[in-house]
C-alpha atoms as a PDB file:
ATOM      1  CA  UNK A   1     -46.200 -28.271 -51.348  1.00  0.00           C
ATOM      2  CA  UNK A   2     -42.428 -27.570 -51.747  1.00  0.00           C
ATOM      3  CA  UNK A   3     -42.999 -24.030 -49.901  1.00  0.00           C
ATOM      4  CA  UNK A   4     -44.193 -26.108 -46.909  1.00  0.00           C
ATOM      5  CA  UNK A   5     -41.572 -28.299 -46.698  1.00  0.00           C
ATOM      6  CA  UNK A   6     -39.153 -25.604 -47.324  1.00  0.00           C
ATOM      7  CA  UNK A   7     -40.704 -23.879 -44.251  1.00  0.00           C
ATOM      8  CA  UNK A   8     -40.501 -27.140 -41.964  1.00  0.00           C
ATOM      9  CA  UNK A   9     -37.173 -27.697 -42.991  1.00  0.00           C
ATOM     10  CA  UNK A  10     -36.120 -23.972 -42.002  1.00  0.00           C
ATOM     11  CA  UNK A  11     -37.985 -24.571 -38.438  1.00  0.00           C
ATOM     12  CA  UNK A  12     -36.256 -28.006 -37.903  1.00  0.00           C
ATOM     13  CA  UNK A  13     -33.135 -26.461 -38.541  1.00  0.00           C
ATOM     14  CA  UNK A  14     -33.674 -23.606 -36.501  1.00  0.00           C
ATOM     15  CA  UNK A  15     -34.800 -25.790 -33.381  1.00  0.00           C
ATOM     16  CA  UNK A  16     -31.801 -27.783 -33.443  1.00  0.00           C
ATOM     17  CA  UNK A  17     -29.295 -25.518 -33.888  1.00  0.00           C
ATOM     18  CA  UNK A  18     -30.526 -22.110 -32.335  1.00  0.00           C
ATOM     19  CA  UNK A  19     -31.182 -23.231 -29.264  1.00  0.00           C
ATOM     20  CA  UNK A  20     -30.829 -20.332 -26.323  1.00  0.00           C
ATOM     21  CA  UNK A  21     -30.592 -22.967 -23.666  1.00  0.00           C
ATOM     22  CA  UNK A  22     -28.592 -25.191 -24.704  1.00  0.00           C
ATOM     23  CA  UNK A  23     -25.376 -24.495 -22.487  1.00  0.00           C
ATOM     24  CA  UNK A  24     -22.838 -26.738 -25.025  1.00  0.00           C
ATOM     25  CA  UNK A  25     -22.568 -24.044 -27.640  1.00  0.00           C
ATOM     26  CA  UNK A  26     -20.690 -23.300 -29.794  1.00  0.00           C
ATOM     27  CA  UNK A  27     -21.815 -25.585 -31.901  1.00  0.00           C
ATOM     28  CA  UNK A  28     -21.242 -27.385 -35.225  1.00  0.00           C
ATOM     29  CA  UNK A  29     -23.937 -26.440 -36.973  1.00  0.00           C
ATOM     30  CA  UNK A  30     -24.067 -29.407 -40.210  1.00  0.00           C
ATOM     31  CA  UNK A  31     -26.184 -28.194 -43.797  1.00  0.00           C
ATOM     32  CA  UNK A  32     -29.423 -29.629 -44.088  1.00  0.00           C
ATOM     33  CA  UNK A  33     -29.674 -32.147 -46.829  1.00  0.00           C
ATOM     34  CA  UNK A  34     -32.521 -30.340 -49.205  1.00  0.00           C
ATOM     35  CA  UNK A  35     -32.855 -31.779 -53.090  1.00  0.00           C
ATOM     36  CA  UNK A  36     -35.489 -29.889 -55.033  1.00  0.00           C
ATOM     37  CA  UNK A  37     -35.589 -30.780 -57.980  1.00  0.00           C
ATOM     38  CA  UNK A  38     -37.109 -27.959 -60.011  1.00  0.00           C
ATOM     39  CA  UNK A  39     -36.536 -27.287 -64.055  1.00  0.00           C
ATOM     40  CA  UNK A  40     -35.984 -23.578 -63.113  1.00  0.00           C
ATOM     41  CA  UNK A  41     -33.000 -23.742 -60.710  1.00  0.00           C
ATOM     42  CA  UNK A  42     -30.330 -22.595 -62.767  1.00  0.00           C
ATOM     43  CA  UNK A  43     -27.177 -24.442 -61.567  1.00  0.00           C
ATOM     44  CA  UNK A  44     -25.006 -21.182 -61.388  1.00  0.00           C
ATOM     45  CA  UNK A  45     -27.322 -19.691 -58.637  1.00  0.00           C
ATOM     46  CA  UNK A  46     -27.540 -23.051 -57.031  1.00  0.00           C
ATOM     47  CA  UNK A  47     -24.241 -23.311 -56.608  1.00  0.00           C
ATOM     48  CA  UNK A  48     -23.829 -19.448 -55.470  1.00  0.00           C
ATOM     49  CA  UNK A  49     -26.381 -20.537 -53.099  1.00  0.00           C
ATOM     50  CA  UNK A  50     -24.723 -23.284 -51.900  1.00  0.00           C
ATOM     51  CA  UNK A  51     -21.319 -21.046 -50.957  1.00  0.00           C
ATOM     52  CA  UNK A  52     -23.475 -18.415 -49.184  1.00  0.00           C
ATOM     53  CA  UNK A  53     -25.152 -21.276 -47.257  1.00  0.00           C
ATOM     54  CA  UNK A  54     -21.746 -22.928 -46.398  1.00  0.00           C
ATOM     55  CA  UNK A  55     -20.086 -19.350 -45.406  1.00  0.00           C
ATOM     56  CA  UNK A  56     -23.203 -19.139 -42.947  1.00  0.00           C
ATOM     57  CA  UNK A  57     -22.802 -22.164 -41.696  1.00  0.00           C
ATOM     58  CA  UNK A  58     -18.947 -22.015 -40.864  1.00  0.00           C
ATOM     59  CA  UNK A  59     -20.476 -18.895 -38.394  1.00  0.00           C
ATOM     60  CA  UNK A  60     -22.029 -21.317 -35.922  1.00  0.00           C
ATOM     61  CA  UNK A  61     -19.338 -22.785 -34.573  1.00  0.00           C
ATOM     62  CA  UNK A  62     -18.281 -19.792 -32.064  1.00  0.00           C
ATOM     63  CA  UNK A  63     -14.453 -20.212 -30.269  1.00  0.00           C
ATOM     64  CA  UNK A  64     -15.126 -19.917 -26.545  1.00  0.00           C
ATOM     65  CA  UNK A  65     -13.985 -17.021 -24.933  1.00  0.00           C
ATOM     66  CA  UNK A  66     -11.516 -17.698 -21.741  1.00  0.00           C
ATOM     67  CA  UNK A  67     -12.645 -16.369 -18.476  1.00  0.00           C
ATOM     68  CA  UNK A  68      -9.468 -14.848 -16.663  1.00  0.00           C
ATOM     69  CA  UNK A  69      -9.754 -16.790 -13.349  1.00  0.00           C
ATOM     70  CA  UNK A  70      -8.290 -13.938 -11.449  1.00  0.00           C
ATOM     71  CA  UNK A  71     -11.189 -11.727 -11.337  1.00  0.00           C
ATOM     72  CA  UNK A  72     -13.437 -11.308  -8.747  1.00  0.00           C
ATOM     73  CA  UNK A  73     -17.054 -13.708  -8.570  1.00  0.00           C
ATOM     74  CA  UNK A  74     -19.352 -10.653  -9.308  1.00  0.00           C
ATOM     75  CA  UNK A  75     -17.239 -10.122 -12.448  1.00  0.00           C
ATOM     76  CA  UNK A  76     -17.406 -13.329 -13.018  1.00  0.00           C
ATOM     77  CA  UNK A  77     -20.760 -13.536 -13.038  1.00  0.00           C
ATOM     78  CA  UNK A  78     -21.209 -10.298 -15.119  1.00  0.00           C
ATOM     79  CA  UNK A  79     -18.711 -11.510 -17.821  1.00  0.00           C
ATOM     80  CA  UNK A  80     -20.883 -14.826 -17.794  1.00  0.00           C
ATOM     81  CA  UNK A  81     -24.438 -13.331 -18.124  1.00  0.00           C
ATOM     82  CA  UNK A  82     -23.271 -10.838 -21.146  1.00  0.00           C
ATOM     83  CA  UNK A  83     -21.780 -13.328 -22.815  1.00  0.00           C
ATOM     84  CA  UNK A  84     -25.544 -15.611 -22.795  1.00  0.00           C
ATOM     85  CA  UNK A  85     -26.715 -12.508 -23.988  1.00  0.00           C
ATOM     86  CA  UNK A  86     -24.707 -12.534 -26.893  1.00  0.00           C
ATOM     87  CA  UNK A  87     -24.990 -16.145 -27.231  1.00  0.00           C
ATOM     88  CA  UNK A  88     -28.522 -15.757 -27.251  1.00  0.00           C
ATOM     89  CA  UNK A  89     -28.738 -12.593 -29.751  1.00  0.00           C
ATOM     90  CA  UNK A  90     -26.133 -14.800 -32.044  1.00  0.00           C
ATOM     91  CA  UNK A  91     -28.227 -17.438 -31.947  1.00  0.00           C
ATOM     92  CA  UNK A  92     -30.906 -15.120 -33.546  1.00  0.00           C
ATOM     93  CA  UNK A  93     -28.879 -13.291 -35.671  1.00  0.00           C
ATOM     94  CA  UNK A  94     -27.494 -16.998 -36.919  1.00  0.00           C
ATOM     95  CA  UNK A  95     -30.975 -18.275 -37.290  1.00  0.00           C
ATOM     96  CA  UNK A  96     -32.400 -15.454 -39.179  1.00  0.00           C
ATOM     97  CA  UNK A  97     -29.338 -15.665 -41.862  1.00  0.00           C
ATOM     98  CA  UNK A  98     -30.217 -18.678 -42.322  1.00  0.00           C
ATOM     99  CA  UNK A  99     -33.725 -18.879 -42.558  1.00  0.00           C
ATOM    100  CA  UNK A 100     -32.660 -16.261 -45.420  1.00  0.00           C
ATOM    101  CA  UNK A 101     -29.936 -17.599 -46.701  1.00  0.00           C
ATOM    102  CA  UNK A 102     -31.045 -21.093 -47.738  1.00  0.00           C
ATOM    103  CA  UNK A 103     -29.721 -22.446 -51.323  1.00  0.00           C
ATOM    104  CA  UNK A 104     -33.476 -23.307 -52.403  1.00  0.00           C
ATOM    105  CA  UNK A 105     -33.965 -19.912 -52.423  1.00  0.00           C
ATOM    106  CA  UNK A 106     -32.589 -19.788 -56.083  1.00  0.00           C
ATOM    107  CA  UNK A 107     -34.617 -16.773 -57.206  1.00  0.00           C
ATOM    108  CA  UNK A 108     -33.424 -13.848 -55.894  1.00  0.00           C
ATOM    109  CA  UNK A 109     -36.158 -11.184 -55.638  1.00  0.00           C
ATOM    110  CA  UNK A 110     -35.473  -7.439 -54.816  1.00  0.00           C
ATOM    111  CA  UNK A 111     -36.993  -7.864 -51.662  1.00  0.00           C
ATOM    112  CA  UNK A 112     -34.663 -10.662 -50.743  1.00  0.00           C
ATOM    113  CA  UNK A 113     -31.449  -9.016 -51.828  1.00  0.00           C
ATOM    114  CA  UNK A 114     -32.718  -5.608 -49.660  1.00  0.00           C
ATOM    115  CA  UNK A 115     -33.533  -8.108 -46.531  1.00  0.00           C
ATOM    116  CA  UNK A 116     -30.105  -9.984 -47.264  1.00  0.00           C
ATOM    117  CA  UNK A 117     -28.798  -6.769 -47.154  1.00  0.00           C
ATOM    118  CA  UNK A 118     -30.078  -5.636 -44.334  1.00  0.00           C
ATOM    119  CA  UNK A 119     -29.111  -8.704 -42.255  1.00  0.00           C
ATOM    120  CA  UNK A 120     -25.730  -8.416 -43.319  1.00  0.00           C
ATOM    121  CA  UNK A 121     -25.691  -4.520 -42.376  1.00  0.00           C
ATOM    122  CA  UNK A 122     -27.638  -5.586 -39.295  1.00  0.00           C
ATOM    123  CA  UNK A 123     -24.700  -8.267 -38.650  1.00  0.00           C
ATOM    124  CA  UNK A 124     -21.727  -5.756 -39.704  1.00  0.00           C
ATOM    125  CA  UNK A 125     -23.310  -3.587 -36.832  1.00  0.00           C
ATOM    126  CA  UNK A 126     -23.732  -6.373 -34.320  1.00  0.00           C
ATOM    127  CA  UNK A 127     -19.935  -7.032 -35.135  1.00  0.00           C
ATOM    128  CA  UNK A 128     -19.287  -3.680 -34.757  1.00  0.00           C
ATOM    129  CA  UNK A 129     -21.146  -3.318 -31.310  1.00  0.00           C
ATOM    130  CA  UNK A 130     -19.798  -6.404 -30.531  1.00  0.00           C
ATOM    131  CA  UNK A 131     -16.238  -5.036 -30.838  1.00  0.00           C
ATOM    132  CA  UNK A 132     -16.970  -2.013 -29.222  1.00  0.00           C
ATOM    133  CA  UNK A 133     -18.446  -3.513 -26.248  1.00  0.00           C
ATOM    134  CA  UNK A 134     -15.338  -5.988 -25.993  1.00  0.00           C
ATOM    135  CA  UNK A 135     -12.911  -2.842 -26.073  1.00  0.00           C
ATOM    136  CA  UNK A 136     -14.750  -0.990 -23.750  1.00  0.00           C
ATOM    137  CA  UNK A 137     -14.875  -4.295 -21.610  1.00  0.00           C
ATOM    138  CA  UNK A 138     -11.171  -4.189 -22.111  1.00  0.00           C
ATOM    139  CA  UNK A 139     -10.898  -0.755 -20.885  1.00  0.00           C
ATOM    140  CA  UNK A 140     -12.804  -1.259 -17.906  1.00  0.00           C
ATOM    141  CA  UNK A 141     -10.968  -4.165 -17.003  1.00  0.00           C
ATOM    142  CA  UNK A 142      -7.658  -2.008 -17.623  1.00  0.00           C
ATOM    143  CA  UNK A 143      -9.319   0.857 -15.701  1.00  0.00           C
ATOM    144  CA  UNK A 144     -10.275  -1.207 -12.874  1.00  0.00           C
ATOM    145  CA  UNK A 145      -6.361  -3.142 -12.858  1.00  0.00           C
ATOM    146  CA  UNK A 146      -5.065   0.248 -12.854  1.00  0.00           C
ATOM    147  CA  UNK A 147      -7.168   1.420 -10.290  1.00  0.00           C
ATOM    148  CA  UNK A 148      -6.433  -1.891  -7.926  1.00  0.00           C
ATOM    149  CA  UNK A 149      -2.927  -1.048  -8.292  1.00  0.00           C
ATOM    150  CA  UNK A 150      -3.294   2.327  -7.441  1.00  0.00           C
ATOM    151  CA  UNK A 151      -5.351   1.655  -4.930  1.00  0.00           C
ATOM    152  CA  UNK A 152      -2.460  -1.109  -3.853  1.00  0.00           C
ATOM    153  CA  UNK A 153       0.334   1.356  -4.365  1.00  0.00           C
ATOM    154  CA  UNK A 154      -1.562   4.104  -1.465  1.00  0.00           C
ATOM    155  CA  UNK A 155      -2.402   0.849   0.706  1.00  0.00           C
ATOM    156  CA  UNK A 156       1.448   0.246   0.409  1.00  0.00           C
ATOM    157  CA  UNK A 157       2.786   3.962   0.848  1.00  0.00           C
ATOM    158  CA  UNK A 158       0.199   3.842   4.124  1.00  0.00           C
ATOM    159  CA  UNK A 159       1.559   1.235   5.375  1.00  0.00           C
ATOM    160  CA  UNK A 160       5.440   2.468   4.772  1.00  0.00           C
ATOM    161  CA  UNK A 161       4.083   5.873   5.898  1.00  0.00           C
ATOM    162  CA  UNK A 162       2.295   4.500   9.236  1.00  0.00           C
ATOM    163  CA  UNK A 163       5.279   2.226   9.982  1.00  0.00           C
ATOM    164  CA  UNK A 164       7.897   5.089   9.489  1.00  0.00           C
ATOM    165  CA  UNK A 165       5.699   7.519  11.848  1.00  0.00           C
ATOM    166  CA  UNK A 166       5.760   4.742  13.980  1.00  0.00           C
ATOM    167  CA  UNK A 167       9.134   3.907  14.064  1.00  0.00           C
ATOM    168  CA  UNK A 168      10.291   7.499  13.860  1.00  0.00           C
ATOM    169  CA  UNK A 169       8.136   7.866  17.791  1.00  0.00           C
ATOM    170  CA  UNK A 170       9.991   5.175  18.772  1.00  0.00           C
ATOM    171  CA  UNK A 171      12.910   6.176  18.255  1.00  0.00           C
ATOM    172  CA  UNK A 172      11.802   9.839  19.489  1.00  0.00           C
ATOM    173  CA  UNK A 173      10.600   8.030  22.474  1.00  0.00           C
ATOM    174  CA  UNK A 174      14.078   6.012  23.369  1.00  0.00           C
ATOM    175  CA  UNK A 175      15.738   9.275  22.447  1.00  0.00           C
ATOM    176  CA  UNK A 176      13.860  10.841  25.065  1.00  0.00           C
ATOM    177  CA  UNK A 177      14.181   8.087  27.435  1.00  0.00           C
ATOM    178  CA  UNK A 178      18.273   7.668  26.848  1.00  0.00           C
ATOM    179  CA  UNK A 179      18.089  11.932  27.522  1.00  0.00           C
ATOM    180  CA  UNK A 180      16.548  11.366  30.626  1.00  0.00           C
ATOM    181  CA  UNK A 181      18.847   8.547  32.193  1.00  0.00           C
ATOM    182  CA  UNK A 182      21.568  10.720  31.038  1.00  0.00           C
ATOM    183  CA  UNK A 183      20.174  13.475  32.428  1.00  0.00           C
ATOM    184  CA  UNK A 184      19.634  11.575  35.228  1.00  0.00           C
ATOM    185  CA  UNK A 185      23.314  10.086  35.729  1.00  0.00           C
ATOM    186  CA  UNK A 186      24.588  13.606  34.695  1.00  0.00           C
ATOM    187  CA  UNK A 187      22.822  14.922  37.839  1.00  0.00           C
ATOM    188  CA  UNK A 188      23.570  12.065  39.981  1.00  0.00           C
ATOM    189  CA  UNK A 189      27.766  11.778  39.227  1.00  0.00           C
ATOM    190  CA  UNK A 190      27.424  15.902  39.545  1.00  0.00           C
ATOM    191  CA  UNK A 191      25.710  15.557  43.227  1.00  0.00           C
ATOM    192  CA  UNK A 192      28.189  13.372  43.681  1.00  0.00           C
ATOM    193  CA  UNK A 193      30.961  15.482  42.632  1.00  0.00           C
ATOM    194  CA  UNK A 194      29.417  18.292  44.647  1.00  0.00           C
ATOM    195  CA  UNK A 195      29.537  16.522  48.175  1.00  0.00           C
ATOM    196  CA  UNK A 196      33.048  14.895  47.489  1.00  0.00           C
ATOM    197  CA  UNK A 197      33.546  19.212  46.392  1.00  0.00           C
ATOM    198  CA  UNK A 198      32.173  20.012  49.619  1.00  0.00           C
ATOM    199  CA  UNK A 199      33.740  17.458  52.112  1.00  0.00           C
ATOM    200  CA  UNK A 200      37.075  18.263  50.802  1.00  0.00           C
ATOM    201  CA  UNK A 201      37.171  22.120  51.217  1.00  0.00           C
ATOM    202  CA  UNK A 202      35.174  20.555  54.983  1.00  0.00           C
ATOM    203  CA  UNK A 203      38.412  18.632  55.533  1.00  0.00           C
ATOM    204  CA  UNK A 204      40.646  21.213  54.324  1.00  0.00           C
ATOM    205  CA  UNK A 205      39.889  24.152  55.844  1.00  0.00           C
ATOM    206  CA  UNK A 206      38.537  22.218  59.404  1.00  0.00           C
ATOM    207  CA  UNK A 207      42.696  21.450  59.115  1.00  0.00           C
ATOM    208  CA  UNK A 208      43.625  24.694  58.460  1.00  0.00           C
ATOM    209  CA  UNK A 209      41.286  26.019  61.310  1.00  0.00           C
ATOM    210  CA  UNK A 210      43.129  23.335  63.021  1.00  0.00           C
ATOM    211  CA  UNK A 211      46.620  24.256  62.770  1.00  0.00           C
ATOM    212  CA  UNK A 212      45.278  27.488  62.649  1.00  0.00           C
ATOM    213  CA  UNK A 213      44.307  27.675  66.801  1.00  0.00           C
ATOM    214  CA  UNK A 214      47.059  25.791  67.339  1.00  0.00           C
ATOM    215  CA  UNK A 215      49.775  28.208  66.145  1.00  0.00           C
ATOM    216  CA  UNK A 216      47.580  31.034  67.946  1.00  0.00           C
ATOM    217  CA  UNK A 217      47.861  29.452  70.382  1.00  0.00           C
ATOM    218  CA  UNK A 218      51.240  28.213  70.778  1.00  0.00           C
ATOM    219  CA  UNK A 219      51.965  31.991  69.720  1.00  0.00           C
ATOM    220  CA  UNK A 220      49.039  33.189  72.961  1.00  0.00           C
ATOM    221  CA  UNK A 221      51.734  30.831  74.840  1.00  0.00           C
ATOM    222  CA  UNK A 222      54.823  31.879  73.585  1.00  0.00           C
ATOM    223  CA  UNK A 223      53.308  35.874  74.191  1.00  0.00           C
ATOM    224  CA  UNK A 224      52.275  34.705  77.805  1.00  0.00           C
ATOM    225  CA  UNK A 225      56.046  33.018  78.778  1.00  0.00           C
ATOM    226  CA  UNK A 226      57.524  36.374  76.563  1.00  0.00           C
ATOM    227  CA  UNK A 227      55.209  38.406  78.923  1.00  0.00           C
ATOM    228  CA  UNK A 228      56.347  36.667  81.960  1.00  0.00           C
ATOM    229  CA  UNK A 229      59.638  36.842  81.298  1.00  0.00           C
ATOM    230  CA  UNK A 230      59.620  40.452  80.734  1.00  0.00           C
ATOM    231  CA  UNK A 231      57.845  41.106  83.656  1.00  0.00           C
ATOM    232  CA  UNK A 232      60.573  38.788  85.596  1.00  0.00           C
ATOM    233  CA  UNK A 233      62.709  40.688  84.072  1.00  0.00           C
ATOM    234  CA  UNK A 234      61.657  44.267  84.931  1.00  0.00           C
ATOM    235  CA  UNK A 235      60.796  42.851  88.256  1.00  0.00           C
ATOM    236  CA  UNK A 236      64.637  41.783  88.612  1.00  0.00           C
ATOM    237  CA  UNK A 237      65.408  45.032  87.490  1.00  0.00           C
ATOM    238  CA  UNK A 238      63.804  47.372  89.913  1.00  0.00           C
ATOM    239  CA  UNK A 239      64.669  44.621  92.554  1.00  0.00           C
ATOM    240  CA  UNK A 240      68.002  45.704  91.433  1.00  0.00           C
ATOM    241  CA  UNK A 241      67.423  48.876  91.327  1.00  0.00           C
ATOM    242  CA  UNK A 242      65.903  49.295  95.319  1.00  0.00           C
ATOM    243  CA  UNK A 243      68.820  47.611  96.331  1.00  0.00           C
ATOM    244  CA  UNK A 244      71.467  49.680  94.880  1.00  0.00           C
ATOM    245  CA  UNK A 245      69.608  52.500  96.044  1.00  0.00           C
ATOM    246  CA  UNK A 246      69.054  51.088  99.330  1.00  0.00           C
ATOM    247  CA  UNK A 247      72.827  50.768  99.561  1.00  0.00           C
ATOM    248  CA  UNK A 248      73.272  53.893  98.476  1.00  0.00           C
ATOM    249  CA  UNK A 249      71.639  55.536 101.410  1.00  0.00           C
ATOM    250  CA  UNK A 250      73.352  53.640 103.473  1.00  0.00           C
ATOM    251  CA  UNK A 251      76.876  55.012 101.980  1.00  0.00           C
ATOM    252  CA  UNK A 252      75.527  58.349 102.717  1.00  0.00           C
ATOM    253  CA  UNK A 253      75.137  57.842 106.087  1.00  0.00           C
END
């Protein structure tokens, strides 16, 4: 009789406080009230008992773990299902500690003490696990930072690098372009240099052509009166010259 209501007691408190569904753990999980009254409970075990079954107890109320609300939905959502998981599996681990931890268990039998000791190895490991999957959690998260910031940091150095290219063509470009119109006005104050060049040595030398004929030919005329007036002159002279010889023969005769 008392092993059957030790066993609906265990089930009773299992239902209500190992409950995989229920979405408003962690919760406060409260001793069940069991007085047996039996003449060979020895009150130093029951109240070792009673410790071990308090110590358990203290494990169900679980802190809730805080969600950075910077990540992304699908690690969100990954975070979120491991962690029912491990609600779940500490729901299972809780309920089995306690289904074999209870204080009316006063008699401690080898086969308890192995199976106590095997949940508690089995719960050092889960721990243990538990850690490990947390750190490596960690690490990914850290992994996955780093690589969002390196992955920020070459975004960022593209952009710097594309906009530099860029600006360095533009300015390529407009150095080109101010070369040209220089170019350009080089060429055009030269052609302009050239003709004023050219229609100066064109004035100057159509005036030296100028005064050129004109003193040959003020010198042709000054030759042709020259000419003339030699040849007036020699003219005079052998005028001169028939005469006195004309009167010459007339002396003789």
């Amino acid at each position: 009789m008392s092993t059957a209501k030790i066993k609906n007691r265990h089930n009773s408190s299992s239902l209500t406080t190992c409950d995989p569904f229920n979405q408003s753990f962690p919760l406060h999980l409260q001793s069940p009230k069991i007085n047996i009254k039996s003449p060979k409970i020895n009150s130093k075990n029951c109240l070792k008992s009673s410790i071990t079954f308090r110590k358990l107890s203290s494990f169900a109320s679980v802190p809730d773990l805080i969600i950075p609300s910077n990540l992304s939905p699908k690690h969100i959502s990954e975070i979120n299902h491991f962690k029912q998981q491990k609600i779940i599996e500490y729901k299972e681990t809780l309920e089995s500690c306690l289904n074999f931890s209870s204080p009316v268990s006063v008699i401690k039998s080898p086969y308890t003490v192995c199976k106590r000791e095997k949940l508690k190895s089995m719960n050092q490991k889960a721990e243990i696990k538990r850690k490990e999957i947390i750190k490596k959690k960690e690490q990914e998260e850290i992994k996955r930072l780093k690589q969002s910031q390196s992955l920020k940091l070459n975004s960022v150095y593209c952009r710097m690098s594309q906009t530099n290219e860029k600006n360095q063509k533009e300015k390529a470009f407009k150095d080109k372009l101010e070369r040209k119109k220089n170019l350009k006005d080089q060429e055009k104050n030269e052609s302009i240099l050239k003709t004023l060049a050219i229609e100066n040595i064109r004035n100057f030398y159509t005036d030296r052509i100028s005064e050129l004929k004109e003193r040959i030919r003020n010198e042709k005329f000054q030759n042709d009166i020259i000419k003339y007036e030699q040849k007036k002159v020699v003219f005079e002279l052998k005028k001169e010259k028939k005469q006195m010889k004309k009167g010459k023969q007339i002396l003789l005769i």
